[in-house]
C-alpha atoms as a PDB file:
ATOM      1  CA  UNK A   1       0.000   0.000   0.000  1.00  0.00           C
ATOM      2  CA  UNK A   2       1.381   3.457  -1.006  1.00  0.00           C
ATOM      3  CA  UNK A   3       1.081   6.504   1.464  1.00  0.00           C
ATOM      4  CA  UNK A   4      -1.016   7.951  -1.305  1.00  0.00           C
ATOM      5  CA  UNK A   5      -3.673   5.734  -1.115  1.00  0.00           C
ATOM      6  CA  UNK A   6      -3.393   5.109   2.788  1.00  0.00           C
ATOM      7  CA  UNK A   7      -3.802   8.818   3.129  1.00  0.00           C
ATOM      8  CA  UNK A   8      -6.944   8.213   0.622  1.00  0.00           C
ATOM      9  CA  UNK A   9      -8.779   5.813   2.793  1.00  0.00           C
ATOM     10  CA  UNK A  10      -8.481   6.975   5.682  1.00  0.00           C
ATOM     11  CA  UNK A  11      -9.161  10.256   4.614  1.00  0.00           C
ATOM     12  CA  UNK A  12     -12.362   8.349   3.410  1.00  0.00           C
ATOM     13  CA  UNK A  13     -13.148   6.528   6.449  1.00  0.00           C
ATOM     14  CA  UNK A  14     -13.356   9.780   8.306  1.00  0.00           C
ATOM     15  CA  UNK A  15     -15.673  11.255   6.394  1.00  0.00           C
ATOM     16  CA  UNK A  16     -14.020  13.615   3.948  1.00  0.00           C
ATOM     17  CA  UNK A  17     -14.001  11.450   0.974  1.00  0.00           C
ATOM     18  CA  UNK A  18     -17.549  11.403  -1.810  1.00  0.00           C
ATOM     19  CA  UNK A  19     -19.016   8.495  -1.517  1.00  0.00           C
ATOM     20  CA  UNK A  20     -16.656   5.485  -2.488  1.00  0.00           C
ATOM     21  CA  UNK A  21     -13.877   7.510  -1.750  1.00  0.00           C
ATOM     22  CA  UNK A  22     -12.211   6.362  -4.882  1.00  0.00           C
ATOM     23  CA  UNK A  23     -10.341   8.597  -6.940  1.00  0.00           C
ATOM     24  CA  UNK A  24     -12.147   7.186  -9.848  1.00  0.00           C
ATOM     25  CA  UNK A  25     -14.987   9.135  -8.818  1.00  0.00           C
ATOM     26  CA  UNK A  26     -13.087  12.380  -8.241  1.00  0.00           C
ATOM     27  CA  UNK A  27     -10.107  14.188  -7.594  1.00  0.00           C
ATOM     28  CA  UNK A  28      -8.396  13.521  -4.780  1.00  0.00           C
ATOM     29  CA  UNK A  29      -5.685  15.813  -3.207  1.00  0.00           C
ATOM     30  CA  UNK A  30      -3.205  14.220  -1.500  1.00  0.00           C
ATOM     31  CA  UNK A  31      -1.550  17.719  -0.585  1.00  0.00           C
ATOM     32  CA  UNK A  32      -4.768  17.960   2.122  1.00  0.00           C
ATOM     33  CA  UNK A  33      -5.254  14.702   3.191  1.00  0.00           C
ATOM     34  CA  UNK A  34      -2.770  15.043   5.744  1.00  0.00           C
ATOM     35  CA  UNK A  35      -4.021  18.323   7.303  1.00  0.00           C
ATOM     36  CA  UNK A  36      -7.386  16.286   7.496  1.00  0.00           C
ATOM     37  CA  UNK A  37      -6.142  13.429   9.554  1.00  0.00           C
ATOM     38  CA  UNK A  38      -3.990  15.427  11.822  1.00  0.00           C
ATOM     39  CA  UNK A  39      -7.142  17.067  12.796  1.00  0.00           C
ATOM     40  CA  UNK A  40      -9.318  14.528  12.705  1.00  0.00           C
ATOM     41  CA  UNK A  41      -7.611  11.356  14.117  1.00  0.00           C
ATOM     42  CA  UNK A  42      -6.055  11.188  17.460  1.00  0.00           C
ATOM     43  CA  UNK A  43      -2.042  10.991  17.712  1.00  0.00           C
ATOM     44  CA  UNK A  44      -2.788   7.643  19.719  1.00  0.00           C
ATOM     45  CA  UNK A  45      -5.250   5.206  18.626  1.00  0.00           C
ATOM     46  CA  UNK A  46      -5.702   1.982  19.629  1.00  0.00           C
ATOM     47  CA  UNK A  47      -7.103  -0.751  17.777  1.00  0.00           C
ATOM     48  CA  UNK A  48     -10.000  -1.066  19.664  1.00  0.00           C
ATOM     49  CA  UNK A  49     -10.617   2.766  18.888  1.00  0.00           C
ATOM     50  CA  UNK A  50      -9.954   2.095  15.134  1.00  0.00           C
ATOM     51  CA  UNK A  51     -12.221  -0.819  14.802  1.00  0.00           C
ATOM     52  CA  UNK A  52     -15.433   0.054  17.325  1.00  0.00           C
ATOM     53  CA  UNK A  53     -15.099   4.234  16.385  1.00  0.00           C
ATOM     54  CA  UNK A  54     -13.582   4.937  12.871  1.00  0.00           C
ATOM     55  CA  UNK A  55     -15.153   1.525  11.305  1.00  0.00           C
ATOM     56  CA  UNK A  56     -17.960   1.200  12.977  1.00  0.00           C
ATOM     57  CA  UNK A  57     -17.701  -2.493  14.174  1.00  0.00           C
ATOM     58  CA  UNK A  58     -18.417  -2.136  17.844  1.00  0.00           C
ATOM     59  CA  UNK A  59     -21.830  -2.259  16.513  1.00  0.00           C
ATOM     60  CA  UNK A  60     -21.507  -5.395  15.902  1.00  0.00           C
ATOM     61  CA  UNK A  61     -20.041  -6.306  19.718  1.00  0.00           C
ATOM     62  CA  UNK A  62     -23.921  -6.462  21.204  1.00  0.00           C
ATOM     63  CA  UNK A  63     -25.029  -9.554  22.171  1.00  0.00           C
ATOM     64  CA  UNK A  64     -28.513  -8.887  21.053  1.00  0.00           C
ATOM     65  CA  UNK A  65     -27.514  -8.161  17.464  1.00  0.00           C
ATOM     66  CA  UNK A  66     -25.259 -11.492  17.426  1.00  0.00           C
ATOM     67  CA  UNK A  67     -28.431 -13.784  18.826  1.00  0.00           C
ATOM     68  CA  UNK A  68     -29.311 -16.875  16.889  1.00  0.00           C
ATOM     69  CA  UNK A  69     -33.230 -17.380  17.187  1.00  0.00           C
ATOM     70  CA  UNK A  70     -34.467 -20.661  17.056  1.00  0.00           C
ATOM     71  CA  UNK A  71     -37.788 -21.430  15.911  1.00  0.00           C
END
């Protein structure tokens, strides 16, 4: 992975992308990307942070959501 498109996704996962993110779509400037996640991201991040905050899979952590109902 190049710093070009790491700085692309992320800058997508936070929010600052179109939708897709994809620089098919539009242009993307790498020359801001890293003003946006300095601003935007915490200097420390843990995984848990990362995965449950930025992608949204704490979501997925209740147990009501993972229940298996049995008829």
């Amino acid at each position: 992975m190049t710093e070009y498109e790491l700085s692309e996704y992320l800058t997508t996962l936070l929010g600052f992308n179109e939708e897709g993110g994809s620089c098919e779509q539009h242009m993307f400037d790498p020359t801001e990307a890293g003003n946006i996640i300095i601003d935007n991201l915490p200097v420390d991040i843990s995984t848990k942070t990362f995965t449950d905050d930025l992608l949204g899979f704490g979501f997925y952590q209740s147990p009501d959501i993972l229940k298996i109902e049995h008829d």
